[in-house]
Protein backbone atom coordinates (compact mmCIF):
# COMPACT_ATOMS: atom_id res chain seq x y z
CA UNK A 1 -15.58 27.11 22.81
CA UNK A 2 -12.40 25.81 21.16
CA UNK A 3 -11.32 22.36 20.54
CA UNK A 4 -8.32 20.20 20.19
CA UNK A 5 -7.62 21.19 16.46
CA UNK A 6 -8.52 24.52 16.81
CA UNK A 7 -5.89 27.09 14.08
CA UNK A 8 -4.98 24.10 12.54
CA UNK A 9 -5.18 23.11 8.56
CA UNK A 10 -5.44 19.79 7.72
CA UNK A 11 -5.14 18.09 4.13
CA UNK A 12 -7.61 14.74 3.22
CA UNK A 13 -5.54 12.96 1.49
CA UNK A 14 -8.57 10.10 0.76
CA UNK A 15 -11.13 9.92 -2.06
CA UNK A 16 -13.68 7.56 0.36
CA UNK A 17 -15.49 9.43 3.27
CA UNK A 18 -14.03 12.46 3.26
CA UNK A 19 -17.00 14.39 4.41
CA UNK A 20 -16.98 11.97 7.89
CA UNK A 21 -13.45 12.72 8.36
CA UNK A 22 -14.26 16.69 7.35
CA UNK A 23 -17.34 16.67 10.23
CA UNK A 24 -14.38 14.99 13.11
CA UNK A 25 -11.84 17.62 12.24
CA UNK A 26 -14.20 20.43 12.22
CA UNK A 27 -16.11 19.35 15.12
CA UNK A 28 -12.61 19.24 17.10
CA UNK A 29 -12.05 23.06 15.69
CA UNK A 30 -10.26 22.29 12.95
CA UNK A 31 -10.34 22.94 9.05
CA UNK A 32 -10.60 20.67 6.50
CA UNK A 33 -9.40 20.17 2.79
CA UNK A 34 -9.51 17.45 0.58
CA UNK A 35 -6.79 16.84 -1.55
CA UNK A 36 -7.42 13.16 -3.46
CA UNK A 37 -4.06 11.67 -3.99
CA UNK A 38 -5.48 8.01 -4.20
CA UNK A 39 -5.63 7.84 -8.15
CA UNK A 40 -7.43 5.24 -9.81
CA UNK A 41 -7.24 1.39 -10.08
CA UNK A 42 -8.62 -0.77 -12.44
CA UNK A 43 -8.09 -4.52 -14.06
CA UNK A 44 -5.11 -5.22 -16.05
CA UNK A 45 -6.80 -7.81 -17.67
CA UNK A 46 -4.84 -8.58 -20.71
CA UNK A 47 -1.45 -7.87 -19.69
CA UNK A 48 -1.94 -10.19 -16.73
CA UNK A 49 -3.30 -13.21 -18.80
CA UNK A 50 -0.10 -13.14 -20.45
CA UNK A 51 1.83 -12.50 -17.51
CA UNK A 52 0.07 -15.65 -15.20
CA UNK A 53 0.65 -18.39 -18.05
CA UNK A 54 4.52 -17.28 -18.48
CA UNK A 55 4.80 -17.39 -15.04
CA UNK A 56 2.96 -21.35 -15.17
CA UNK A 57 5.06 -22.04 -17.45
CA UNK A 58 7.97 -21.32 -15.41
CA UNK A 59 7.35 -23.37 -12.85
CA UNK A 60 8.12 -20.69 -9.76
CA UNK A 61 9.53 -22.33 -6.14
CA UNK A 62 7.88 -19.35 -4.47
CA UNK A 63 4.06 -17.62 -5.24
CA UNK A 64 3.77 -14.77 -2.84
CA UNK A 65 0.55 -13.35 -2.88
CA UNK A 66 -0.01 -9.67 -1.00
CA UNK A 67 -3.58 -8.82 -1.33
CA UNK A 68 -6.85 -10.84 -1.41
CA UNK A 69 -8.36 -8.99 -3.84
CA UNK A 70 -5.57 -9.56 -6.37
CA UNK A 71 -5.40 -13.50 -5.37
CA UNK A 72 -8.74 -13.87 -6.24
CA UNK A 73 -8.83 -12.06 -9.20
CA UNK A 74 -5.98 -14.13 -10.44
CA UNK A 75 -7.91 -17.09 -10.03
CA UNK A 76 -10.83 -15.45 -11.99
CA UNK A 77 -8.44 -14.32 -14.90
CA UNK A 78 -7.15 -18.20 -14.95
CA UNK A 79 -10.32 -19.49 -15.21
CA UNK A 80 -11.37 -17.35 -17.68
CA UNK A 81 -8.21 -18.17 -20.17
CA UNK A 82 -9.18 -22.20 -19.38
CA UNK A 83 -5.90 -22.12 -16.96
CA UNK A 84 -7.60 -22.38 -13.55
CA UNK A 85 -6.53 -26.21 -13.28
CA UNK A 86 -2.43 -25.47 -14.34
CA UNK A 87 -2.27 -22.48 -11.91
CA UNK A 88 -3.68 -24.05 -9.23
CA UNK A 89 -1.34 -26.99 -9.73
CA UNK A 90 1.83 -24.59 -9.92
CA UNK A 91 0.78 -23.11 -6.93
CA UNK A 92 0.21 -26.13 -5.01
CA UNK A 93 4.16 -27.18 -6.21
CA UNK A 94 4.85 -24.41 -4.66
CA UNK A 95 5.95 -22.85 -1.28
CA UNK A 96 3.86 -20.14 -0.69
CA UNK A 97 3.48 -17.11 1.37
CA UNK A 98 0.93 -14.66 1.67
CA UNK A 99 0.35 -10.76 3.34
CA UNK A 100 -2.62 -10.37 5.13
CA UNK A 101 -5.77 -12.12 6.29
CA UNK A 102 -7.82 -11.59 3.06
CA UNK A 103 -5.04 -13.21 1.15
CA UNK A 104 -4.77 -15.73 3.30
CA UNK A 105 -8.84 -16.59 2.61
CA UNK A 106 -9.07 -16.25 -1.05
CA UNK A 107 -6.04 -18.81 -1.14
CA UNK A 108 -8.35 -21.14 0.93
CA UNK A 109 -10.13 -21.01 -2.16
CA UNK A 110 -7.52 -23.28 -4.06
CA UNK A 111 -7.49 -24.96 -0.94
CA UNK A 112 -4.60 -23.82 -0.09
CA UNK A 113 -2.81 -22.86 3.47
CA UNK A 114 0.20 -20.54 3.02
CA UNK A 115 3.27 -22.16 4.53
CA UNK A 116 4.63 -18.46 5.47
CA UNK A 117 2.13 -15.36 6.81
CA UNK A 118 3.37 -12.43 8.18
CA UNK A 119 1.49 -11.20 11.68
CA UNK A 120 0.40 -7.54 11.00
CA UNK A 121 -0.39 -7.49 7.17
CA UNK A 122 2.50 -5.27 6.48
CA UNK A 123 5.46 -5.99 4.12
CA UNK A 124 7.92 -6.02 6.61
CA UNK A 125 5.56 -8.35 8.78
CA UNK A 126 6.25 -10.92 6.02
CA UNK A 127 9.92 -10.07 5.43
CA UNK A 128 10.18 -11.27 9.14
CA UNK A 129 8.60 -14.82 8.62
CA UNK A 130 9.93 -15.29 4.77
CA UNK A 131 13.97 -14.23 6.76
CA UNK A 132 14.43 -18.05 7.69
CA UNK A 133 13.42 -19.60 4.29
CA UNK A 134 16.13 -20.24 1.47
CA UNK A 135 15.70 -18.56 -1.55
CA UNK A 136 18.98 -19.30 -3.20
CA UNK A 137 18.56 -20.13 -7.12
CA UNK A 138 14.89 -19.70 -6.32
CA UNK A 139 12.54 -18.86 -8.91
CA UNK A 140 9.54 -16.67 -7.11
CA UNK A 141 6.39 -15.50 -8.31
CA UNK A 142 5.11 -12.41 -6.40
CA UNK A 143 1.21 -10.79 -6.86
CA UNK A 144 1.02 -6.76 -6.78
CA UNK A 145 -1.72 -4.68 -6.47
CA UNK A 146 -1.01 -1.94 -9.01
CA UNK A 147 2.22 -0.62 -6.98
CA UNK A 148 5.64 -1.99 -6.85
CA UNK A 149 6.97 -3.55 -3.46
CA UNK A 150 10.68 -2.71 -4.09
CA UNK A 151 11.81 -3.43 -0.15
CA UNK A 152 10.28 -7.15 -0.97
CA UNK A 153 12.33 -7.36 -4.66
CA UNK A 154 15.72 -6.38 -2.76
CA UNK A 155 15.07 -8.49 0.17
CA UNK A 156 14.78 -11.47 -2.34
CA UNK A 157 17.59 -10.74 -4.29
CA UNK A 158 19.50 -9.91 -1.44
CA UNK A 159 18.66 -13.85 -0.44
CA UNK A 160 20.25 -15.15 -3.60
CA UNK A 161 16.76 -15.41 -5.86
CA UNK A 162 17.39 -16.34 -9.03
CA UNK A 163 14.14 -14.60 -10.62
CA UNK A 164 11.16 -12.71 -8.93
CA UNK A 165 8.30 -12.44 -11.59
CA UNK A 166 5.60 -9.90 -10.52
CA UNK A 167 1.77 -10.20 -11.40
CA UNK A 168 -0.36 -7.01 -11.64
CA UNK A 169 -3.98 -7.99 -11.74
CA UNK A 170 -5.15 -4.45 -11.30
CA UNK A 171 -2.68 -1.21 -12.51
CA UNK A 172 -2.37 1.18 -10.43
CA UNK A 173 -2.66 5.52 -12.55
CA UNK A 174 -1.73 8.28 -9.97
CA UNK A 175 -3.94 11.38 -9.97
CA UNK A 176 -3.31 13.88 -12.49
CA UNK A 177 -0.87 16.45 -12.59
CA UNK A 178 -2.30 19.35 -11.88
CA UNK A 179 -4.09 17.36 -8.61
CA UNK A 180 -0.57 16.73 -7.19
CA UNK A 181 0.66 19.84 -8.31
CA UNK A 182 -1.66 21.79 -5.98
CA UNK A 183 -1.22 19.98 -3.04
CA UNK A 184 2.44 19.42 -3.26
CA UNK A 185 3.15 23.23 -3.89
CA UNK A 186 0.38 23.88 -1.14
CA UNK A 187 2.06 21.81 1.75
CA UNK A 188 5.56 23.18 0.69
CA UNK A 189 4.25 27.32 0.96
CA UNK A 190 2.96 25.67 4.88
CA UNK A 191 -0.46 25.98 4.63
CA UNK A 192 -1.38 22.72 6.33
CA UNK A 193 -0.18 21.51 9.77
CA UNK A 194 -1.12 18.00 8.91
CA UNK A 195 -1.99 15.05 6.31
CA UNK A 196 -4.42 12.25 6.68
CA UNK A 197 -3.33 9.00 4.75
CA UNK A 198 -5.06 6.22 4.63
CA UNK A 199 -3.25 4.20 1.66
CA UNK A 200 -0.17 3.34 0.77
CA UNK A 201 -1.37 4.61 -2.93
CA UNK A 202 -1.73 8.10 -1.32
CA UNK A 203 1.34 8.43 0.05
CA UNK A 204 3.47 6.97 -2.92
CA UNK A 205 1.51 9.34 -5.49
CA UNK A 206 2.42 12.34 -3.23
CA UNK A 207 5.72 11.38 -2.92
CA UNK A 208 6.87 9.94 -6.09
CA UNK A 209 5.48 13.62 -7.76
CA UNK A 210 7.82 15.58 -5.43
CA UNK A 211 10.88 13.07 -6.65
CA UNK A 212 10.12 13.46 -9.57
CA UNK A 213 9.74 17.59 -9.36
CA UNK A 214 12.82 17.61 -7.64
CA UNK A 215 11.35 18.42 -4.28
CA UNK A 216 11.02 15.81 -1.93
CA UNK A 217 13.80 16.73 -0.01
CA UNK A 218 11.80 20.15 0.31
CA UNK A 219 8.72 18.06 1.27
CA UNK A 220 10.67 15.85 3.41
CA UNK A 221 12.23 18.77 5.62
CA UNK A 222 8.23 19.90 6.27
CA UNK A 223 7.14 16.46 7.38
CA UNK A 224 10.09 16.34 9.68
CA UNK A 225 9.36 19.42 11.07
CA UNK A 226 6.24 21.29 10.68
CA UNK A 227 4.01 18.84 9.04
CA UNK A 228 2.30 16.05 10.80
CA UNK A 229 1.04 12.54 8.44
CA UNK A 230 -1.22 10.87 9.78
CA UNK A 231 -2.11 7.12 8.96
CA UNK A 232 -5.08 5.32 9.52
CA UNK A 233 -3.28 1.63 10.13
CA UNK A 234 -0.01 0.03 9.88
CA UNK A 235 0.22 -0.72 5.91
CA UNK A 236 -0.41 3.28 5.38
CA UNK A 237 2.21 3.77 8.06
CA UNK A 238 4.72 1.63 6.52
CA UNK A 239 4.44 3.40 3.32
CA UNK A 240 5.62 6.69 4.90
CA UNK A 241 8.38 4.50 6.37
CA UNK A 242 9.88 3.56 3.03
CA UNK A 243 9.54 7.08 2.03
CA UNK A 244 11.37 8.04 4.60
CA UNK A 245 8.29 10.26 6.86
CA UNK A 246 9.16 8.93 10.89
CA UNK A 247 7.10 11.67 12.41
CA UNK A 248 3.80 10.26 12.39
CA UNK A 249 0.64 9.38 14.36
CA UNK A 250 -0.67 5.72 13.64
CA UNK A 251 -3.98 5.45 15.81
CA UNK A 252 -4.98 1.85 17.64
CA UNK A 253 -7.70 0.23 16.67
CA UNK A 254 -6.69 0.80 12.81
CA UNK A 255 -10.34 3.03 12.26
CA UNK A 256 -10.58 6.51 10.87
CA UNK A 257 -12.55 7.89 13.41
CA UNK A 258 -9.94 6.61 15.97
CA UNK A 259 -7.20 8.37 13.08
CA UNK A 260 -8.97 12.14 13.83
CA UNK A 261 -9.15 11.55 18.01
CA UNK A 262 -5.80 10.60 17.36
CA UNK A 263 -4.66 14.01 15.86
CA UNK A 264 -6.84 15.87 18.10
CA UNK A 265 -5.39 14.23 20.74
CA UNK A 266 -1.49 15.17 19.19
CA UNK A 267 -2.40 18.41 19.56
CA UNK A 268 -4.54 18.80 22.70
C-alpha cells in the first residue's frame, strides 16, 4: 500500500515534536529527517536593562511591541531595576501598537489597549494598520524577540521616523555551524523534496548561513524549483516571503498536523 508521500524526503526543520511530525510523514509513505535549524533563545537580561531605561529616558512617540512573551518580560526586567512605574508611564504617553493577540494581553497588563493591531499577527498585518499613522520626526520604540524585523525598520524610516530604538529581551544564537552546514549542503546535492518550517527563526538561520556561504542563490534556485517549504502558519510563511521562497504550502487551521495533510495532499 503506498501513500501520498510515498519516494519522497522530507527535512524537519523544528526542534519541538519532531517525532509527531516523523509518525504523519511516515505514515503517509514518506521519510523523515530532522534537521534543527531553530537555535537557541535565552534572556538578554543585562543588555536590555540598559537598553529599556535609555529608551525611558527618551521619551519615544511610538512603543511597538511584537511578541507577548517579550512585552511581558519587559515589564518583569522594569520591575526588577525599580523602573516598572517610569515605563509604564512612557508607554502610556505613548501611541502604541502591538503584533499579535498575546501582545495585545500582556499589554492589558499595564492596562493598556494598543491604539494600532494588525489582523493576522504577521509583520506586514501591522504595516497595514500602522500605513495611515504619521511618523514624521517620530521617535519609536520597537520590542524584538531575538531577530531583527528589517521590513518594519525601512517601513518607518521610509515614513520620515526620526529614531527607531529596538529592545531585545531575549537574543536570539543560530545553530552551530556544522548543523547548518549539513543541511544546507544536503538540500543543495537534492536529497530532500521538501522542508517543514515552523518559525521564522528556522527559516532565517537556514537562510542567513547560505548568504553568508555564498549560496543562497544556489538554495534559492532549489526552492523555486525542486524543493517544496512548508510552513505551519502565516508568521513562518512570511519569513520565507522576505527571503524571497514564493513556492510554498501554508496549511489552514495554522496546526502541524494540518501542515503534514497539507504536503501529503501537494503531492497526492
Amino acid at each position: 500500500m503506498t501513500g501520498r508521500l510515498t519516494g519522497k524526503k522530507v527535512m524537519i526543520a523544528a526542534s519541538r515534536k519532531t517525532e509527531e511530525m516523523t509518525t504523519l510523514i511516515e505514515k503517509q509513505g514518506g521519510e523523515a529527517f530532522v534537521h534543527s535549524l531553530q537555535g537557541t533563545t535565552f534572556p538578554a537580561e543585562e543588555e536590555v536593562k540598559n537598553a529599556l531605561q535609555h529608551v525611558i529616558d527618551r521619551e519615544p512617540d511610538w512603543y511597538i511591541f511584537m511578541t507577548g512573551m517579550g512585552t511581558a518580560s519587559l515589564l518583569e526586567w522594569a520591575e526588577k531595576t525599580g523602573s516598572r512605574e517610569a515605563f509604564i508611564t512612557s508607554v502610556k504617553r505613548a501611541s502604541v501598537g502591538a503584533r499579535g493577540y498575546k501582545t495585545a494581553a500582556s499589554l492589558k497588563q499595564m492596562e493598556l489597549v494598543p491604539d494600532v493591531r494588525d489582523d493576522d499577527g504577521t509583520i506586514d498585518g501591522l504595516i497595514r494598520v500602522l500605513a495611515s499613522k504619521d511618523f514624521s520626526q517620530k521617535k519609536v520604540a520597537v520590542q524584538l524577540h531575538g531577530i531583527q524585523a528589517p521590513k518594519l525598520n525601512a517601513f518607518l524610516y521610509d515614513r520620515g521616523a526620526a529614531s527607531v530604538e529596538e529592545l531585545y529581551p531575549y537574543k536570539h544564537a543560530a545553530p552551530k555551524d556544522n548543523v547548518l552546514r549539513a543541511a544546507l549542503n544536503e538540500l543543495l546535492a537534492g536529497e530532500y523534496d521538501a522542508v517543514c518550517f515552523t518559525t521564522q527563526m528556522q527559516v532565517h538561520s537556514l537562510f542567513r548561513y547560505a548568504e553568508k556561504e555564498g549560496k543562497k542563490k544556489e538554495l534559492m534556485d532549489g526552492f523555486s524549483k525542486t524543493i517544496l517549504a512548508a510552513a505551519v502558519g502565516k508568521v513562518t510563511a512570511e519569513a520565507l516571503e522576505e527571503e524571497g521562497v514564493t513556492r510554498m504550502i501554508v496549511p489552514e487551521p495554522e496546526r502541524m498536523g494540518a501542515m503534514m495533510m497539507e504536503l501529503g495532499a501537494f503531492y497526492s
